[in-house]
C-alpha atoms as a PDB file:
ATOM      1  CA  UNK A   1     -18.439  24.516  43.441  1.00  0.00           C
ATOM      2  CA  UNK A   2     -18.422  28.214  42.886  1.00  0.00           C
ATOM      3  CA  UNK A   3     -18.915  30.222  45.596  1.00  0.00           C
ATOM      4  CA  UNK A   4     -19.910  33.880  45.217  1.00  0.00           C
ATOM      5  CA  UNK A   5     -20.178  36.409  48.111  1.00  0.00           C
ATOM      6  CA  UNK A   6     -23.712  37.528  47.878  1.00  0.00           C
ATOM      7  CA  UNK A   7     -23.983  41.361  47.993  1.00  0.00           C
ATOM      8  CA  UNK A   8     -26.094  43.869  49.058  1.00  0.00           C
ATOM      9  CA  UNK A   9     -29.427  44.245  46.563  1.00  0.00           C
ATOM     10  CA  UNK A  10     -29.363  40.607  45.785  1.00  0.00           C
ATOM     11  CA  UNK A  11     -32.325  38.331  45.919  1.00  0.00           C
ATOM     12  CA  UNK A  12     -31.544  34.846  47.249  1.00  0.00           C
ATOM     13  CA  UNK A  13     -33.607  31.440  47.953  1.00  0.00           C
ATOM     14  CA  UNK A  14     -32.412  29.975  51.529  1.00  0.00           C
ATOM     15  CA  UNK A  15     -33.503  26.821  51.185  1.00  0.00           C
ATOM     16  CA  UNK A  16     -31.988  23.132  52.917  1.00  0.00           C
ATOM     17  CA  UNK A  17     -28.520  23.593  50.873  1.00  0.00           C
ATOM     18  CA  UNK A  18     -27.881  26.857  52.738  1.00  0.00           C
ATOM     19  CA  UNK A  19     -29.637  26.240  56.029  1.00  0.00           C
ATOM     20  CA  UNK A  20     -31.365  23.263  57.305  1.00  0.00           C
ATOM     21  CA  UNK A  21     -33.792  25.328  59.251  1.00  0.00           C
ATOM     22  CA  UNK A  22     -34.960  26.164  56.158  1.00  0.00           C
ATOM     23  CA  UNK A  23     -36.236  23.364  54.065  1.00  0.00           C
ATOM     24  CA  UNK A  24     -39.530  22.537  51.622  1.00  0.00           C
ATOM     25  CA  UNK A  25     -42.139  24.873  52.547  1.00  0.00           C
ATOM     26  CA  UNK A  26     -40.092  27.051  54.633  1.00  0.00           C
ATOM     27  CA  UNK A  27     -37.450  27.916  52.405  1.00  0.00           C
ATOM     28  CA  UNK A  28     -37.252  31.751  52.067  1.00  0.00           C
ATOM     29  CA  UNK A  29     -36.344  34.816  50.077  1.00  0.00           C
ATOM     30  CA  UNK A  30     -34.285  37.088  51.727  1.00  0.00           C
ATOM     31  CA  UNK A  31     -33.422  40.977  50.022  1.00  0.00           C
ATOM     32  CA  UNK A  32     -29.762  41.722  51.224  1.00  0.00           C
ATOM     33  CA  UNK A  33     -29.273  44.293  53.051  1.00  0.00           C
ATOM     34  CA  UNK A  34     -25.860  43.758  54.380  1.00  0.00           C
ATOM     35  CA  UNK A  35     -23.242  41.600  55.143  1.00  0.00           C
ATOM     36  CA  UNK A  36     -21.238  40.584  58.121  1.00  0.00           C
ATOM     37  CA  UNK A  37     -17.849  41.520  58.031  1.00  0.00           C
ATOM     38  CA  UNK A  38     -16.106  38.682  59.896  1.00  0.00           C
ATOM     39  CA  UNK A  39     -15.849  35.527  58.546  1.00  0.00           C
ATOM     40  CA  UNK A  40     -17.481  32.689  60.816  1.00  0.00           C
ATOM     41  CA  UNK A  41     -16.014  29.675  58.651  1.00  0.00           C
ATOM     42  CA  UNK A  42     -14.800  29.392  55.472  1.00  0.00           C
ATOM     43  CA  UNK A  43     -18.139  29.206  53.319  1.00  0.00           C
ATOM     44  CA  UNK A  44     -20.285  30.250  55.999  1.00  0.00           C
ATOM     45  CA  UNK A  45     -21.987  33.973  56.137  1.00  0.00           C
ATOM     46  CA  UNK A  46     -24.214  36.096  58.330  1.00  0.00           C
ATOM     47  CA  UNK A  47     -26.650  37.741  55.640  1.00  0.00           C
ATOM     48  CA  UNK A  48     -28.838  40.690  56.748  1.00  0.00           C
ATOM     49  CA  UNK A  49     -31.378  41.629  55.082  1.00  0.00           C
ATOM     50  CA  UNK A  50     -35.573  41.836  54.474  1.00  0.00           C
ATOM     51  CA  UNK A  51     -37.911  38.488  54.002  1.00  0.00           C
ATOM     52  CA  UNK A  52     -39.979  38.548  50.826  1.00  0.00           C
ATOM     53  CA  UNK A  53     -43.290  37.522  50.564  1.00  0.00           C
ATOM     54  CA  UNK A  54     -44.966  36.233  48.224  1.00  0.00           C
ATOM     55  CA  UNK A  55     -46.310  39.395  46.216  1.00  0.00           C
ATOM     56  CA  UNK A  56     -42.512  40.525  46.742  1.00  0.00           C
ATOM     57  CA  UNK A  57     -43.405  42.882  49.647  1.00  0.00           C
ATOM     58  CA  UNK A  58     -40.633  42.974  52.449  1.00  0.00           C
ATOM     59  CA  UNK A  59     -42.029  41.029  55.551  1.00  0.00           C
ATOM     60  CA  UNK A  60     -39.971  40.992  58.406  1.00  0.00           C
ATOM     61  CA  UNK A  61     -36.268  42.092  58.873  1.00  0.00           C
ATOM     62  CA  UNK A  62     -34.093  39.031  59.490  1.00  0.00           C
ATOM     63  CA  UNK A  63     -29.826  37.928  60.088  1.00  0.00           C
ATOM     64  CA  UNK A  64     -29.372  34.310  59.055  1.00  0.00           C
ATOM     65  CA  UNK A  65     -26.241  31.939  58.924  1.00  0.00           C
ATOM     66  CA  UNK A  66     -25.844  30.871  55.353  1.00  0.00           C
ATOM     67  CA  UNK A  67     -23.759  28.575  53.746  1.00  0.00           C
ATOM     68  CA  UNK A  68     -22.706  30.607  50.950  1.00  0.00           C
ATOM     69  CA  UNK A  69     -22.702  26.963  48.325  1.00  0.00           C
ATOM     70  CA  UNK A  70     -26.015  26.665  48.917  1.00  0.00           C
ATOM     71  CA  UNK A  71     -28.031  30.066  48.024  1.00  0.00           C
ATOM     72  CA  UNK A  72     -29.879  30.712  45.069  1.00  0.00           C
ATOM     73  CA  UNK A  73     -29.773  33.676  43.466  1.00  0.00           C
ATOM     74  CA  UNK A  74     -32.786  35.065  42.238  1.00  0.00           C
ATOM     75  CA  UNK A  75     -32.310  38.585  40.896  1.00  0.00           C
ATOM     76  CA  UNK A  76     -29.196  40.240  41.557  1.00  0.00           C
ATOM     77  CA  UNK A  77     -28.717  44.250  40.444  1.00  0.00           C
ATOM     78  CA  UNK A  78     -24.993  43.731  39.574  1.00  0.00           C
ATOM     79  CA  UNK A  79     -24.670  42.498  35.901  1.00  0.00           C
ATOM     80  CA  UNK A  80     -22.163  40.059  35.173  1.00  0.00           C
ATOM     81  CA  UNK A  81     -19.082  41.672  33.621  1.00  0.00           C
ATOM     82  CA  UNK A  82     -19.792  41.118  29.326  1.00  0.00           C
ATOM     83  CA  UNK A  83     -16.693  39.546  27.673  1.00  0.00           C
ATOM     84  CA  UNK A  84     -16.358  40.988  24.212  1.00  0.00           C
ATOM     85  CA  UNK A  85     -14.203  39.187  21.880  1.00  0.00           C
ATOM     86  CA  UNK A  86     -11.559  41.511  19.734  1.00  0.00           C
ATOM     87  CA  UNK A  87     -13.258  41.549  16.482  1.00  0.00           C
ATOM     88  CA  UNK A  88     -11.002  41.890  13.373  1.00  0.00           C
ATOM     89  CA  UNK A  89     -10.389  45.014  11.414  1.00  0.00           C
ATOM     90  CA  UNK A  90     -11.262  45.493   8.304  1.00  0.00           C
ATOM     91  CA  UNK A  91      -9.205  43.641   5.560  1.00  0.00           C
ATOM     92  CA  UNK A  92      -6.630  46.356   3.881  1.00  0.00           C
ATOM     93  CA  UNK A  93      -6.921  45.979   0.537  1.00  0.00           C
ATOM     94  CA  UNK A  94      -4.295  47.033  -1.642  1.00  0.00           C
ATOM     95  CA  UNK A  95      -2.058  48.196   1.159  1.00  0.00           C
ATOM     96  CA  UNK A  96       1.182  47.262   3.011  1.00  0.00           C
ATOM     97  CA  UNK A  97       3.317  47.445   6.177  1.00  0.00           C
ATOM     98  CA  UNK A  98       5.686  49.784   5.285  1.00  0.00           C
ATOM     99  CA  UNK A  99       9.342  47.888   6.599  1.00  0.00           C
ATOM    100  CA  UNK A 100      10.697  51.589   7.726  1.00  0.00           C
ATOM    101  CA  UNK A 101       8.129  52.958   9.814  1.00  0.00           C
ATOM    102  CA  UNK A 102       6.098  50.159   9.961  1.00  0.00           C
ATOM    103  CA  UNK A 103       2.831  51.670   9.434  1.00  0.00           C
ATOM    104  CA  UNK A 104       0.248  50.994   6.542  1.00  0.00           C
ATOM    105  CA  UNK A 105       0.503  52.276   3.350  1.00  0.00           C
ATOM    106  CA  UNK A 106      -0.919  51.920   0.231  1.00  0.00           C
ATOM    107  CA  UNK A 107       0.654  49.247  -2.157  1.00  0.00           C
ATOM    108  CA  UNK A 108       2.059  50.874  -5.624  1.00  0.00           C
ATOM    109  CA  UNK A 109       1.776  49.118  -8.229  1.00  0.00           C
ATOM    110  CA  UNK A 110       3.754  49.339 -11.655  1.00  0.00           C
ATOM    111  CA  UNK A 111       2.153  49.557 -14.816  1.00  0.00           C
ATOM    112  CA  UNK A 112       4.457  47.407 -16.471  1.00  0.00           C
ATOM    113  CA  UNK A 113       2.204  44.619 -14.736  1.00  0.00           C
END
């Protein structure tokens, strides 16, 4: 499973995969504000940051133990780096690699053709 460290401006759901305090009804969305610097376990984090409601209004102020497999992420600020495939160049028509310089030129072409 892929396990991403939340960061700060993300919008996660801590339901029962992340805490079992917080299952069914009282799963909730927590605003990051920060995160612990020491590690606890691996693939366990404090997360600080605000609880939502349910209009998306900050509620209380709260420091949870997460297990970082579990969380949901809602909305996160940080776009996902865009892989852009190499497209090819235009097609040189009429034109060569030159074998000196190696550089393109344009093809001549005798008239005895």
């Amino acid at each position: 499973m892929l396990m991403r460290m939340p960061r700060p401006g993300d919008v996660v759901v801590i339901g029962r995969a992340a805490n079992y305090q917080y299952e069914g009804r009282r799963s909730i969305r927590l605003k990051i504000t920060g995160i612990e610097e020491e590690p606890i376990a691996p693939g366990l984090a404090w997360l600080r940051g605000y609880q939502l409601g349910p209009t998306g209004a900050a509620i209380a102020k709260r420091t949870v133990l997460v297990r970082l497999g579990g969380l949901v992420y809602v909305w996160t600020p940080h776009p996902l780096p865009v892989v852009r495939q190499k497209r090819p160049g235009p097609k040189k028509r009429g034109a060569a690699l030159c074998p000196k310089c190696w550089r393109w030129r344009a093809r001549v072409y005798s008239a005895s053709r």
